[in-house]
Protein backbone atom coordinates (compact mmCIF):
# COMPACT_ATOMS: atom_id res chain seq x y z
CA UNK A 1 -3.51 -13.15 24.66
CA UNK A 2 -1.88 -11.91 21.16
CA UNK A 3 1.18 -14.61 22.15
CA UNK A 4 -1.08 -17.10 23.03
CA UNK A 5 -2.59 -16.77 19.69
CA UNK A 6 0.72 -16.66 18.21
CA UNK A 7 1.93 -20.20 20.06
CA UNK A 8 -1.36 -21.97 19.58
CA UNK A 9 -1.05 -21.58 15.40
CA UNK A 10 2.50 -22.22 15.20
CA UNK A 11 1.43 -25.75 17.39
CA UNK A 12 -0.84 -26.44 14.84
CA UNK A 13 1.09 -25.87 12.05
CA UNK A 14 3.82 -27.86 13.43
CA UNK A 15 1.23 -30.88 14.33
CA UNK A 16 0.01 -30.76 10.24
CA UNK A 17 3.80 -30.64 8.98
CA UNK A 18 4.41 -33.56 11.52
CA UNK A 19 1.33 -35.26 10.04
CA UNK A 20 1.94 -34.68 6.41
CA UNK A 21 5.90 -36.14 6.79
CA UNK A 22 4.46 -39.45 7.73
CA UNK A 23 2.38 -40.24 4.89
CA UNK A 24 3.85 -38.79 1.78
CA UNK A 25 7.30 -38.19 0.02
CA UNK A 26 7.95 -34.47 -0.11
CA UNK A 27 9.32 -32.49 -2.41
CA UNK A 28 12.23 -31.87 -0.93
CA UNK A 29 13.49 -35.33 -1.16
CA UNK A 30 12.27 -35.78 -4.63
CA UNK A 31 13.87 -32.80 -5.56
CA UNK A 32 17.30 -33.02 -3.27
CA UNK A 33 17.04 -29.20 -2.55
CA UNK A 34 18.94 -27.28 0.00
CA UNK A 35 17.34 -23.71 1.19
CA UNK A 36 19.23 -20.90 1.05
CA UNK A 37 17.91 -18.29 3.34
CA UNK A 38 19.23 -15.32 1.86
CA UNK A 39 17.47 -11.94 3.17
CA UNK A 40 15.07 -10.33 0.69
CA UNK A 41 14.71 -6.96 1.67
CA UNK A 42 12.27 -5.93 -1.17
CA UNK A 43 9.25 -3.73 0.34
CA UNK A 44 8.60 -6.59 2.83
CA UNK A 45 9.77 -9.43 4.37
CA UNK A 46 8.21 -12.77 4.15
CA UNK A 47 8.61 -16.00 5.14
CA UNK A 48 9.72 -18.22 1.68
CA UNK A 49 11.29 -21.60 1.78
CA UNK A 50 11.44 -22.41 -1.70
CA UNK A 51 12.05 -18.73 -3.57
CA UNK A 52 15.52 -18.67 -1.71
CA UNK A 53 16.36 -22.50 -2.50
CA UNK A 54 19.90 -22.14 -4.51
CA UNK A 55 18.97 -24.92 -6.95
CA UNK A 56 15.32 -24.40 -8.71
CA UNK A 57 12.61 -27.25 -8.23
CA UNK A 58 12.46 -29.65 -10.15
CA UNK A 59 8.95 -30.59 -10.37
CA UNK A 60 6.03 -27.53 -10.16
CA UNK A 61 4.09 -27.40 -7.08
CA UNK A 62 1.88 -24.51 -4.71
CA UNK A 63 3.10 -23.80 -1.59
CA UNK A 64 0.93 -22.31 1.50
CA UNK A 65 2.34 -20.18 4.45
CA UNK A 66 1.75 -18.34 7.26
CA UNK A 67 3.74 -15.99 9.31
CA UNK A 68 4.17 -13.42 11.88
CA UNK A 69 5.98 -9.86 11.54
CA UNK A 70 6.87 -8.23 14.78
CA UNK A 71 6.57 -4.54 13.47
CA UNK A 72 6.89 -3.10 9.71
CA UNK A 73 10.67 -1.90 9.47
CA UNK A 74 11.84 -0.74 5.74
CA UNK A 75 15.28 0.36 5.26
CA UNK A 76 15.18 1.30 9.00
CA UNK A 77 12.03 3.49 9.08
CA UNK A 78 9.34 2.78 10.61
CA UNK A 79 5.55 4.42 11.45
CA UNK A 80 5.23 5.74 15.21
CA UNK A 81 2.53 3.02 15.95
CA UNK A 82 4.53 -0.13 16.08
CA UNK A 83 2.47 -2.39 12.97
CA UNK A 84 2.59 -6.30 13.40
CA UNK A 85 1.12 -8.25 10.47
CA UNK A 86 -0.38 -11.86 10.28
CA UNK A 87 0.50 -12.60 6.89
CA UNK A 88 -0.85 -15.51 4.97
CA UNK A 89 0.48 -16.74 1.40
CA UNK A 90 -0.43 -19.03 -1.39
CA UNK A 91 2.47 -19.39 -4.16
CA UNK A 92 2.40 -21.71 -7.07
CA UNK A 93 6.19 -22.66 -8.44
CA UNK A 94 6.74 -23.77 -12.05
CA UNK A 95 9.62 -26.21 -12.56
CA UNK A 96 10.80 -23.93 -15.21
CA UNK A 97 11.81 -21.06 -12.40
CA UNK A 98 8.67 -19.13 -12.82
CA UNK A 99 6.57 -18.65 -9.96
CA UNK A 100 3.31 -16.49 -9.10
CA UNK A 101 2.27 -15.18 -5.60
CA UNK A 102 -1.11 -13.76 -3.33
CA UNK A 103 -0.54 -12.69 0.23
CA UNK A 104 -2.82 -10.51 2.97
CA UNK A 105 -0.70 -8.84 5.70
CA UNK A 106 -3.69 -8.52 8.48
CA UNK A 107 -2.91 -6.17 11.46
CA UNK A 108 -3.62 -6.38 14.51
CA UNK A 109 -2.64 -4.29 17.49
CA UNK A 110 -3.70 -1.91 20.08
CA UNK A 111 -5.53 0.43 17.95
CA UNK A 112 -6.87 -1.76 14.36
CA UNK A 113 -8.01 -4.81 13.38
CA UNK A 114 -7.60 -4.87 9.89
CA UNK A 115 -6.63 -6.21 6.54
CA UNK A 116 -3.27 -3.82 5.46
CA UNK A 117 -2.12 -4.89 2.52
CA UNK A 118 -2.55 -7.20 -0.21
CA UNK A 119 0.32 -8.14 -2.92
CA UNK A 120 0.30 -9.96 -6.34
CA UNK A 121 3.80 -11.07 -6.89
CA UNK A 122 5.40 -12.57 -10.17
CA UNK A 123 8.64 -13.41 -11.07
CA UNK A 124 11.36 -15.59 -12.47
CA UNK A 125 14.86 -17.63 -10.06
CA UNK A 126 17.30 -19.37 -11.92
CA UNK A 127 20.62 -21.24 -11.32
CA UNK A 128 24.00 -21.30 -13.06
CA UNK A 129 26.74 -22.78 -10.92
CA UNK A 130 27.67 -20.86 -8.77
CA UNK A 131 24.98 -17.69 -9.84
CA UNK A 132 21.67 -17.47 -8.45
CA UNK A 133 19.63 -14.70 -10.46
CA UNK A 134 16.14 -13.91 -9.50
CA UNK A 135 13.56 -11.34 -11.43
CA UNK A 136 10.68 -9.98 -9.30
CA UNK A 137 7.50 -7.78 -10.00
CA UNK A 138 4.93 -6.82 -7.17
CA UNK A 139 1.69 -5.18 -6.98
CA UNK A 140 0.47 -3.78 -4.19
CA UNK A 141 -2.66 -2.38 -2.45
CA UNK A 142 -2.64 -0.75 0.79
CA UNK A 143 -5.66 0.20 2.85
CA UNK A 144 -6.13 3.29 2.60
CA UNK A 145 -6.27 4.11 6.07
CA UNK A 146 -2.38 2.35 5.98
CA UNK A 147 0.52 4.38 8.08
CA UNK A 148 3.38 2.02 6.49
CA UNK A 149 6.30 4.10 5.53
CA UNK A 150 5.70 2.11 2.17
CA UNK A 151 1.82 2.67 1.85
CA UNK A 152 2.33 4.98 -1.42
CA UNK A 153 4.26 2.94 -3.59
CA UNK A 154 2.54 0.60 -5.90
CA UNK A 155 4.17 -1.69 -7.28
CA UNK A 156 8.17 -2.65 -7.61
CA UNK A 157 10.24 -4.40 -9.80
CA UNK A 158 13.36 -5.87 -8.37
CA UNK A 159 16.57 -8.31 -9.57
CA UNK A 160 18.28 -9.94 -7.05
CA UNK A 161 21.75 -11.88 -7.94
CA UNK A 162 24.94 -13.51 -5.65
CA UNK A 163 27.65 -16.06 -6.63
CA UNK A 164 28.79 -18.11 -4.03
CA UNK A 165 32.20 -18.03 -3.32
CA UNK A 166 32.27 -21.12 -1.16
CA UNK A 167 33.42 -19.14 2.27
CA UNK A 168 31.31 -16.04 1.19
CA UNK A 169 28.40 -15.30 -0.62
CA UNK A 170 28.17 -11.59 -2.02
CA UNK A 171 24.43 -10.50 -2.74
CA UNK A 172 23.14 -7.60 -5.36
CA UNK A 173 19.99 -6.07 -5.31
CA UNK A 174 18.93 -3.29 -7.13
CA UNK A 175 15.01 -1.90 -6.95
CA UNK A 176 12.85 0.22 -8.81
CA UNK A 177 9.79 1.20 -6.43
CA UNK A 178 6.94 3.19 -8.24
CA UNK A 179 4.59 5.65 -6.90
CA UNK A 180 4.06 9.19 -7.71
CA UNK A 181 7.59 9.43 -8.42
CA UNK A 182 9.85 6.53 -9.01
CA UNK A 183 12.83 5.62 -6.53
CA UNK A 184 15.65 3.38 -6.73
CA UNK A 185 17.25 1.09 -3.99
CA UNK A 186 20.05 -1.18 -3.99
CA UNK A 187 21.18 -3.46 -1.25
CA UNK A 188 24.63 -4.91 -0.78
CA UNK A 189 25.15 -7.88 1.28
CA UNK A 190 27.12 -10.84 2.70
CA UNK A 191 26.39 -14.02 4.05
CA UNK A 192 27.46 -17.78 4.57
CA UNK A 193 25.20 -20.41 4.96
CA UNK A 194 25.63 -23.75 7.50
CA UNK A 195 23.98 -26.89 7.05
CA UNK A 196 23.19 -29.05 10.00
CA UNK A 197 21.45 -32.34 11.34
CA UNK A 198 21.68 -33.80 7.70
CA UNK A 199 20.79 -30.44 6.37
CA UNK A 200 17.73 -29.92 7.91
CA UNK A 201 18.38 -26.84 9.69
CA UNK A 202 20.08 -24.14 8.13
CA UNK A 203 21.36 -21.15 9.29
CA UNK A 204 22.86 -17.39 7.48
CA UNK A 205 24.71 -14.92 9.31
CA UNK A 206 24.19 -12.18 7.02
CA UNK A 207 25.22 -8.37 6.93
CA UNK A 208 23.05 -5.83 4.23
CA UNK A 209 23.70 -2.34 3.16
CA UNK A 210 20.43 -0.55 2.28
CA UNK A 211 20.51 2.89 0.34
CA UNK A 212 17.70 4.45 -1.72
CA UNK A 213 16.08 7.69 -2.89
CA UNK A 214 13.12 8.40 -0.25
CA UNK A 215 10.29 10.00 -3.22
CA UNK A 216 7.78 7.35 -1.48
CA UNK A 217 8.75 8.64 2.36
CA UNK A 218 8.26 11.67 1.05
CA UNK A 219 4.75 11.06 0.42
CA UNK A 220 4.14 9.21 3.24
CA UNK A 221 4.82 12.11 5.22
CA UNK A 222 2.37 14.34 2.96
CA UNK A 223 0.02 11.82 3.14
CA UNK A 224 -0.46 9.22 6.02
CA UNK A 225 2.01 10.16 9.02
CA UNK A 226 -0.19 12.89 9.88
CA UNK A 227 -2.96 13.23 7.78
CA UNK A 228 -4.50 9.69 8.79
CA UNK A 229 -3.76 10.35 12.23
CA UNK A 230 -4.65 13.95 12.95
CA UNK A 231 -8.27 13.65 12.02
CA UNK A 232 -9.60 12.66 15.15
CA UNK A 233 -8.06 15.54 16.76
CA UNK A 234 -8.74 18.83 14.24
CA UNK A 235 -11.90 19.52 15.44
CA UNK A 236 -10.80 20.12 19.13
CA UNK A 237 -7.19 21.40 18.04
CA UNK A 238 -8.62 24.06 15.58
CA UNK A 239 -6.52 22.48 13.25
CA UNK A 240 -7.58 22.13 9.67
CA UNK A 241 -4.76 19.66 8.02
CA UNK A 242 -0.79 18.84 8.61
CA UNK A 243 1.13 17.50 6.14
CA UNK A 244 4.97 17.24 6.00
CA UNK A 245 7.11 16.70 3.32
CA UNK A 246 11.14 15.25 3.27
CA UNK A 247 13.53 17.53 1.65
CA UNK A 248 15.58 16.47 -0.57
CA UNK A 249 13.60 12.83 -1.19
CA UNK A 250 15.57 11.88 -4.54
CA UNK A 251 19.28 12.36 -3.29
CA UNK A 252 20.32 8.65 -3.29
CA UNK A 253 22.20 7.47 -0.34
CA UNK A 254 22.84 4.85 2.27
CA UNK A 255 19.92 5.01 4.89
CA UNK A 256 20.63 1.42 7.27
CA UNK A 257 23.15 -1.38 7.84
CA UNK A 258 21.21 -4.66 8.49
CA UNK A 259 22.93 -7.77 10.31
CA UNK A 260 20.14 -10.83 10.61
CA UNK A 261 20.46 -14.68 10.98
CA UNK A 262 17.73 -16.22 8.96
CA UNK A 263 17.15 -19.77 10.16
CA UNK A 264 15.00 -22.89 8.68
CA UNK A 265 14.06 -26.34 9.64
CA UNK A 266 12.64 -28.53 8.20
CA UNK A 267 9.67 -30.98 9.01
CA UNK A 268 8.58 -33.53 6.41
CA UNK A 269 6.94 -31.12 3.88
CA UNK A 270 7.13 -27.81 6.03
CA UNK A 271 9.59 -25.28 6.94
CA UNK A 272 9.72 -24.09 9.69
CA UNK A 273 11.46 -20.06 9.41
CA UNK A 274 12.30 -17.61 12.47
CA UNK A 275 14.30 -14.29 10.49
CA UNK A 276 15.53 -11.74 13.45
CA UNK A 277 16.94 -8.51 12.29
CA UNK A 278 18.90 -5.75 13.78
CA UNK A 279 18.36 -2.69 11.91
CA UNK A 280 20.83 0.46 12.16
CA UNK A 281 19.90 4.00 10.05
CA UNK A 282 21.57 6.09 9.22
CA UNK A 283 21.02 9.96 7.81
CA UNK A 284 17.60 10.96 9.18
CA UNK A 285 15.41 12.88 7.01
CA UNK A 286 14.78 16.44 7.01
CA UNK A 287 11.03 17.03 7.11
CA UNK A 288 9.20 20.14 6.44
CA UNK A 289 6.01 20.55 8.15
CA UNK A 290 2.87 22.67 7.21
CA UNK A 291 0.28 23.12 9.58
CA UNK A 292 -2.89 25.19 8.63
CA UNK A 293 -5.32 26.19 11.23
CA UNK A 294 -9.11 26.53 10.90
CA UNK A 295 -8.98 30.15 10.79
CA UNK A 296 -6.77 30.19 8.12
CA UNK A 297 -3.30 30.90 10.17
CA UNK A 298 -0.78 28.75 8.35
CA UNK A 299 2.39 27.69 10.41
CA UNK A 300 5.36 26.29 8.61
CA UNK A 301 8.36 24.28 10.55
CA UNK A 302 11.31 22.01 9.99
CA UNK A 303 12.15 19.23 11.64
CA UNK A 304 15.14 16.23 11.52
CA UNK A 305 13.18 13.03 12.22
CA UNK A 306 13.91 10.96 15.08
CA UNK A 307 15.32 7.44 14.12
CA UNK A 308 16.76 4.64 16.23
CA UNK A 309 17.88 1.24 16.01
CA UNK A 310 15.32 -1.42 15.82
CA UNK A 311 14.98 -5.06 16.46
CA UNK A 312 12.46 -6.81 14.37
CA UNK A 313 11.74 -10.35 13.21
CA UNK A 314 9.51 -12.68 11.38
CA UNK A 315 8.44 -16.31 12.19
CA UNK A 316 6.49 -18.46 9.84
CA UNK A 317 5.86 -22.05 8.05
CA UNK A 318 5.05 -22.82 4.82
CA UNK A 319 3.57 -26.45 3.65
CA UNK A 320 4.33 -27.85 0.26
CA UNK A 321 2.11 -30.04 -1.86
């Protein structure tokens, strides 16, 4: 039924793209943009055909999306309940680089129906040759009954720049995620982009290196990996709470290697995006767990999480006007 669902929209949003080419000029050919579908791998991944153009529009316009993520995957972590979003997104782009943005991830899967997450994004792309810099800022508010490994950080505020070497282009990303205690990530990455059928499908081989400080896992485990999930079960367990935190959260390091092949096509004024990722961690975290009975006993543990390789991907289309 759920990829029934998923087929039926993507028809339909196909059909209005389809539609929409016949009867207006779109701002792609006014503008003479090529997309660039460089991976973002900010807190989440979403489906953006204009954001990672390499040359900024040249006329301001709003842009409307929707698209489908498989599971929530950061830096190669993941919650044990596999979390698929439907995630909708209005953007307006100013021709002057700025751009604001709204989105709703809504999940839906075996066990909730429910709206996740909501983001306010703001930020700033520009062009120079060969350089492609881009300033973000995020807000974000998680349900609060929320198991991503992300759910207690608030807001971010990221800069992203590459320079295209022609065979190569080398990416830099460097992230300052805030929640009770700040962390910093930085991803590394490579890609090359090909242009085909007179550039309207492109597609980027690409290869990241993700490494970060882990202050927002950390609460995650103290707060949502067991807390959330546990309470139907204390009563009959005799268990009062759990709650687990990493050791060691704000060592900086290399935590996943990330090949993916972005592609985009375009219809008229839509583009049409399918992003698969392979995701590889690396050093799992140490987690120390506290368990405290209803009779007071209080039972402390260790534990090395279990990670593992994970396959994940995003498809989506966004329609501009």
């Amino acid at each position: 039924m759920k990829t029934l669902l998923q087929i039926s929209l993507l028809s339909v949003l196909v059909f209005t793209c389809s539609m929409g080419s016949s009867f207006a000029q779109t701002v792609l050919d006014s503008a003479d943009i090529k997309t660039d579908s460089s991976q973002n791998d900010s807190l989440v991944i979403v489906t953006d055909s204009v954001l990672n153009q390499t040359n900024t529009a040249k006329r301001s316009h709003f842009e409307a999306g929707m698209s489908y993520q498989s599971n929530d995957v950061y830096l190669g972590r993941k919650d044990s309940t596999v979390l698929p979003y439907y995630i909708p997104e209005f953007t307006y782009y100013h021709k002057s680089g700025l751009y604001m943005s709204a989105s709703v991830y809504y999940l839906k899967n075996a066990t909730a129906s429910r709206i996740d997450l909501f983001t306010l994004e703001a930020g700033y792309k520009f062009n120079a040759g060969k350089y492609d810099g881009q300033f973000t800022a995020s807000k974000y508010y998680y349900n609060s009954q929320s198991t991503s490994v992300t759910s207690e950080i608030s807001a971010s505020i990221a800069y992203q720049n590459s320079f295209d070497l022609g065979f190569i282009k080398p990416i830099f990303e460097a992230t300052l995620n805030i929640g009770s205690k700040l962390d910093f990530a930085a991803l590394f990455g490579i890609e090359h982009t090909f242009y085909l059928f007179e550039d309207k499908l492109d597609l980027t081989p690409a290869f990241d290196i993700n490494a970060s400080t882990q202050n927002y896992y950390s609460d995650y485990y103290k707060k949502r990996r067991y807390t959330i999930k546990s309470k139907k079960q204390q009563t009959q367990s005799g268990i009062e709470s759990i709650s687990g935190t990493v050791i060691g959260a704000s060592t900086f390091k290399i935590l996943d290697f990330e090949p993916g092949l972005p592609i985009n096509y375009r219809i008229g004024k839509c583009t049409i995006n399918f992003s698969p990722t392979y995701s590889i961690p690396i050093h799992p975290a140490t987690v120390a767990i506290q368990t405290v009975k209803q009779n007071g006993t209080v039972i402390d543990r260790t534990k090395t999480e279990n990670i593992e390789n994970t396959f994940y991907w995003t498809v989506g289309l966004s329609f501009l006007f």
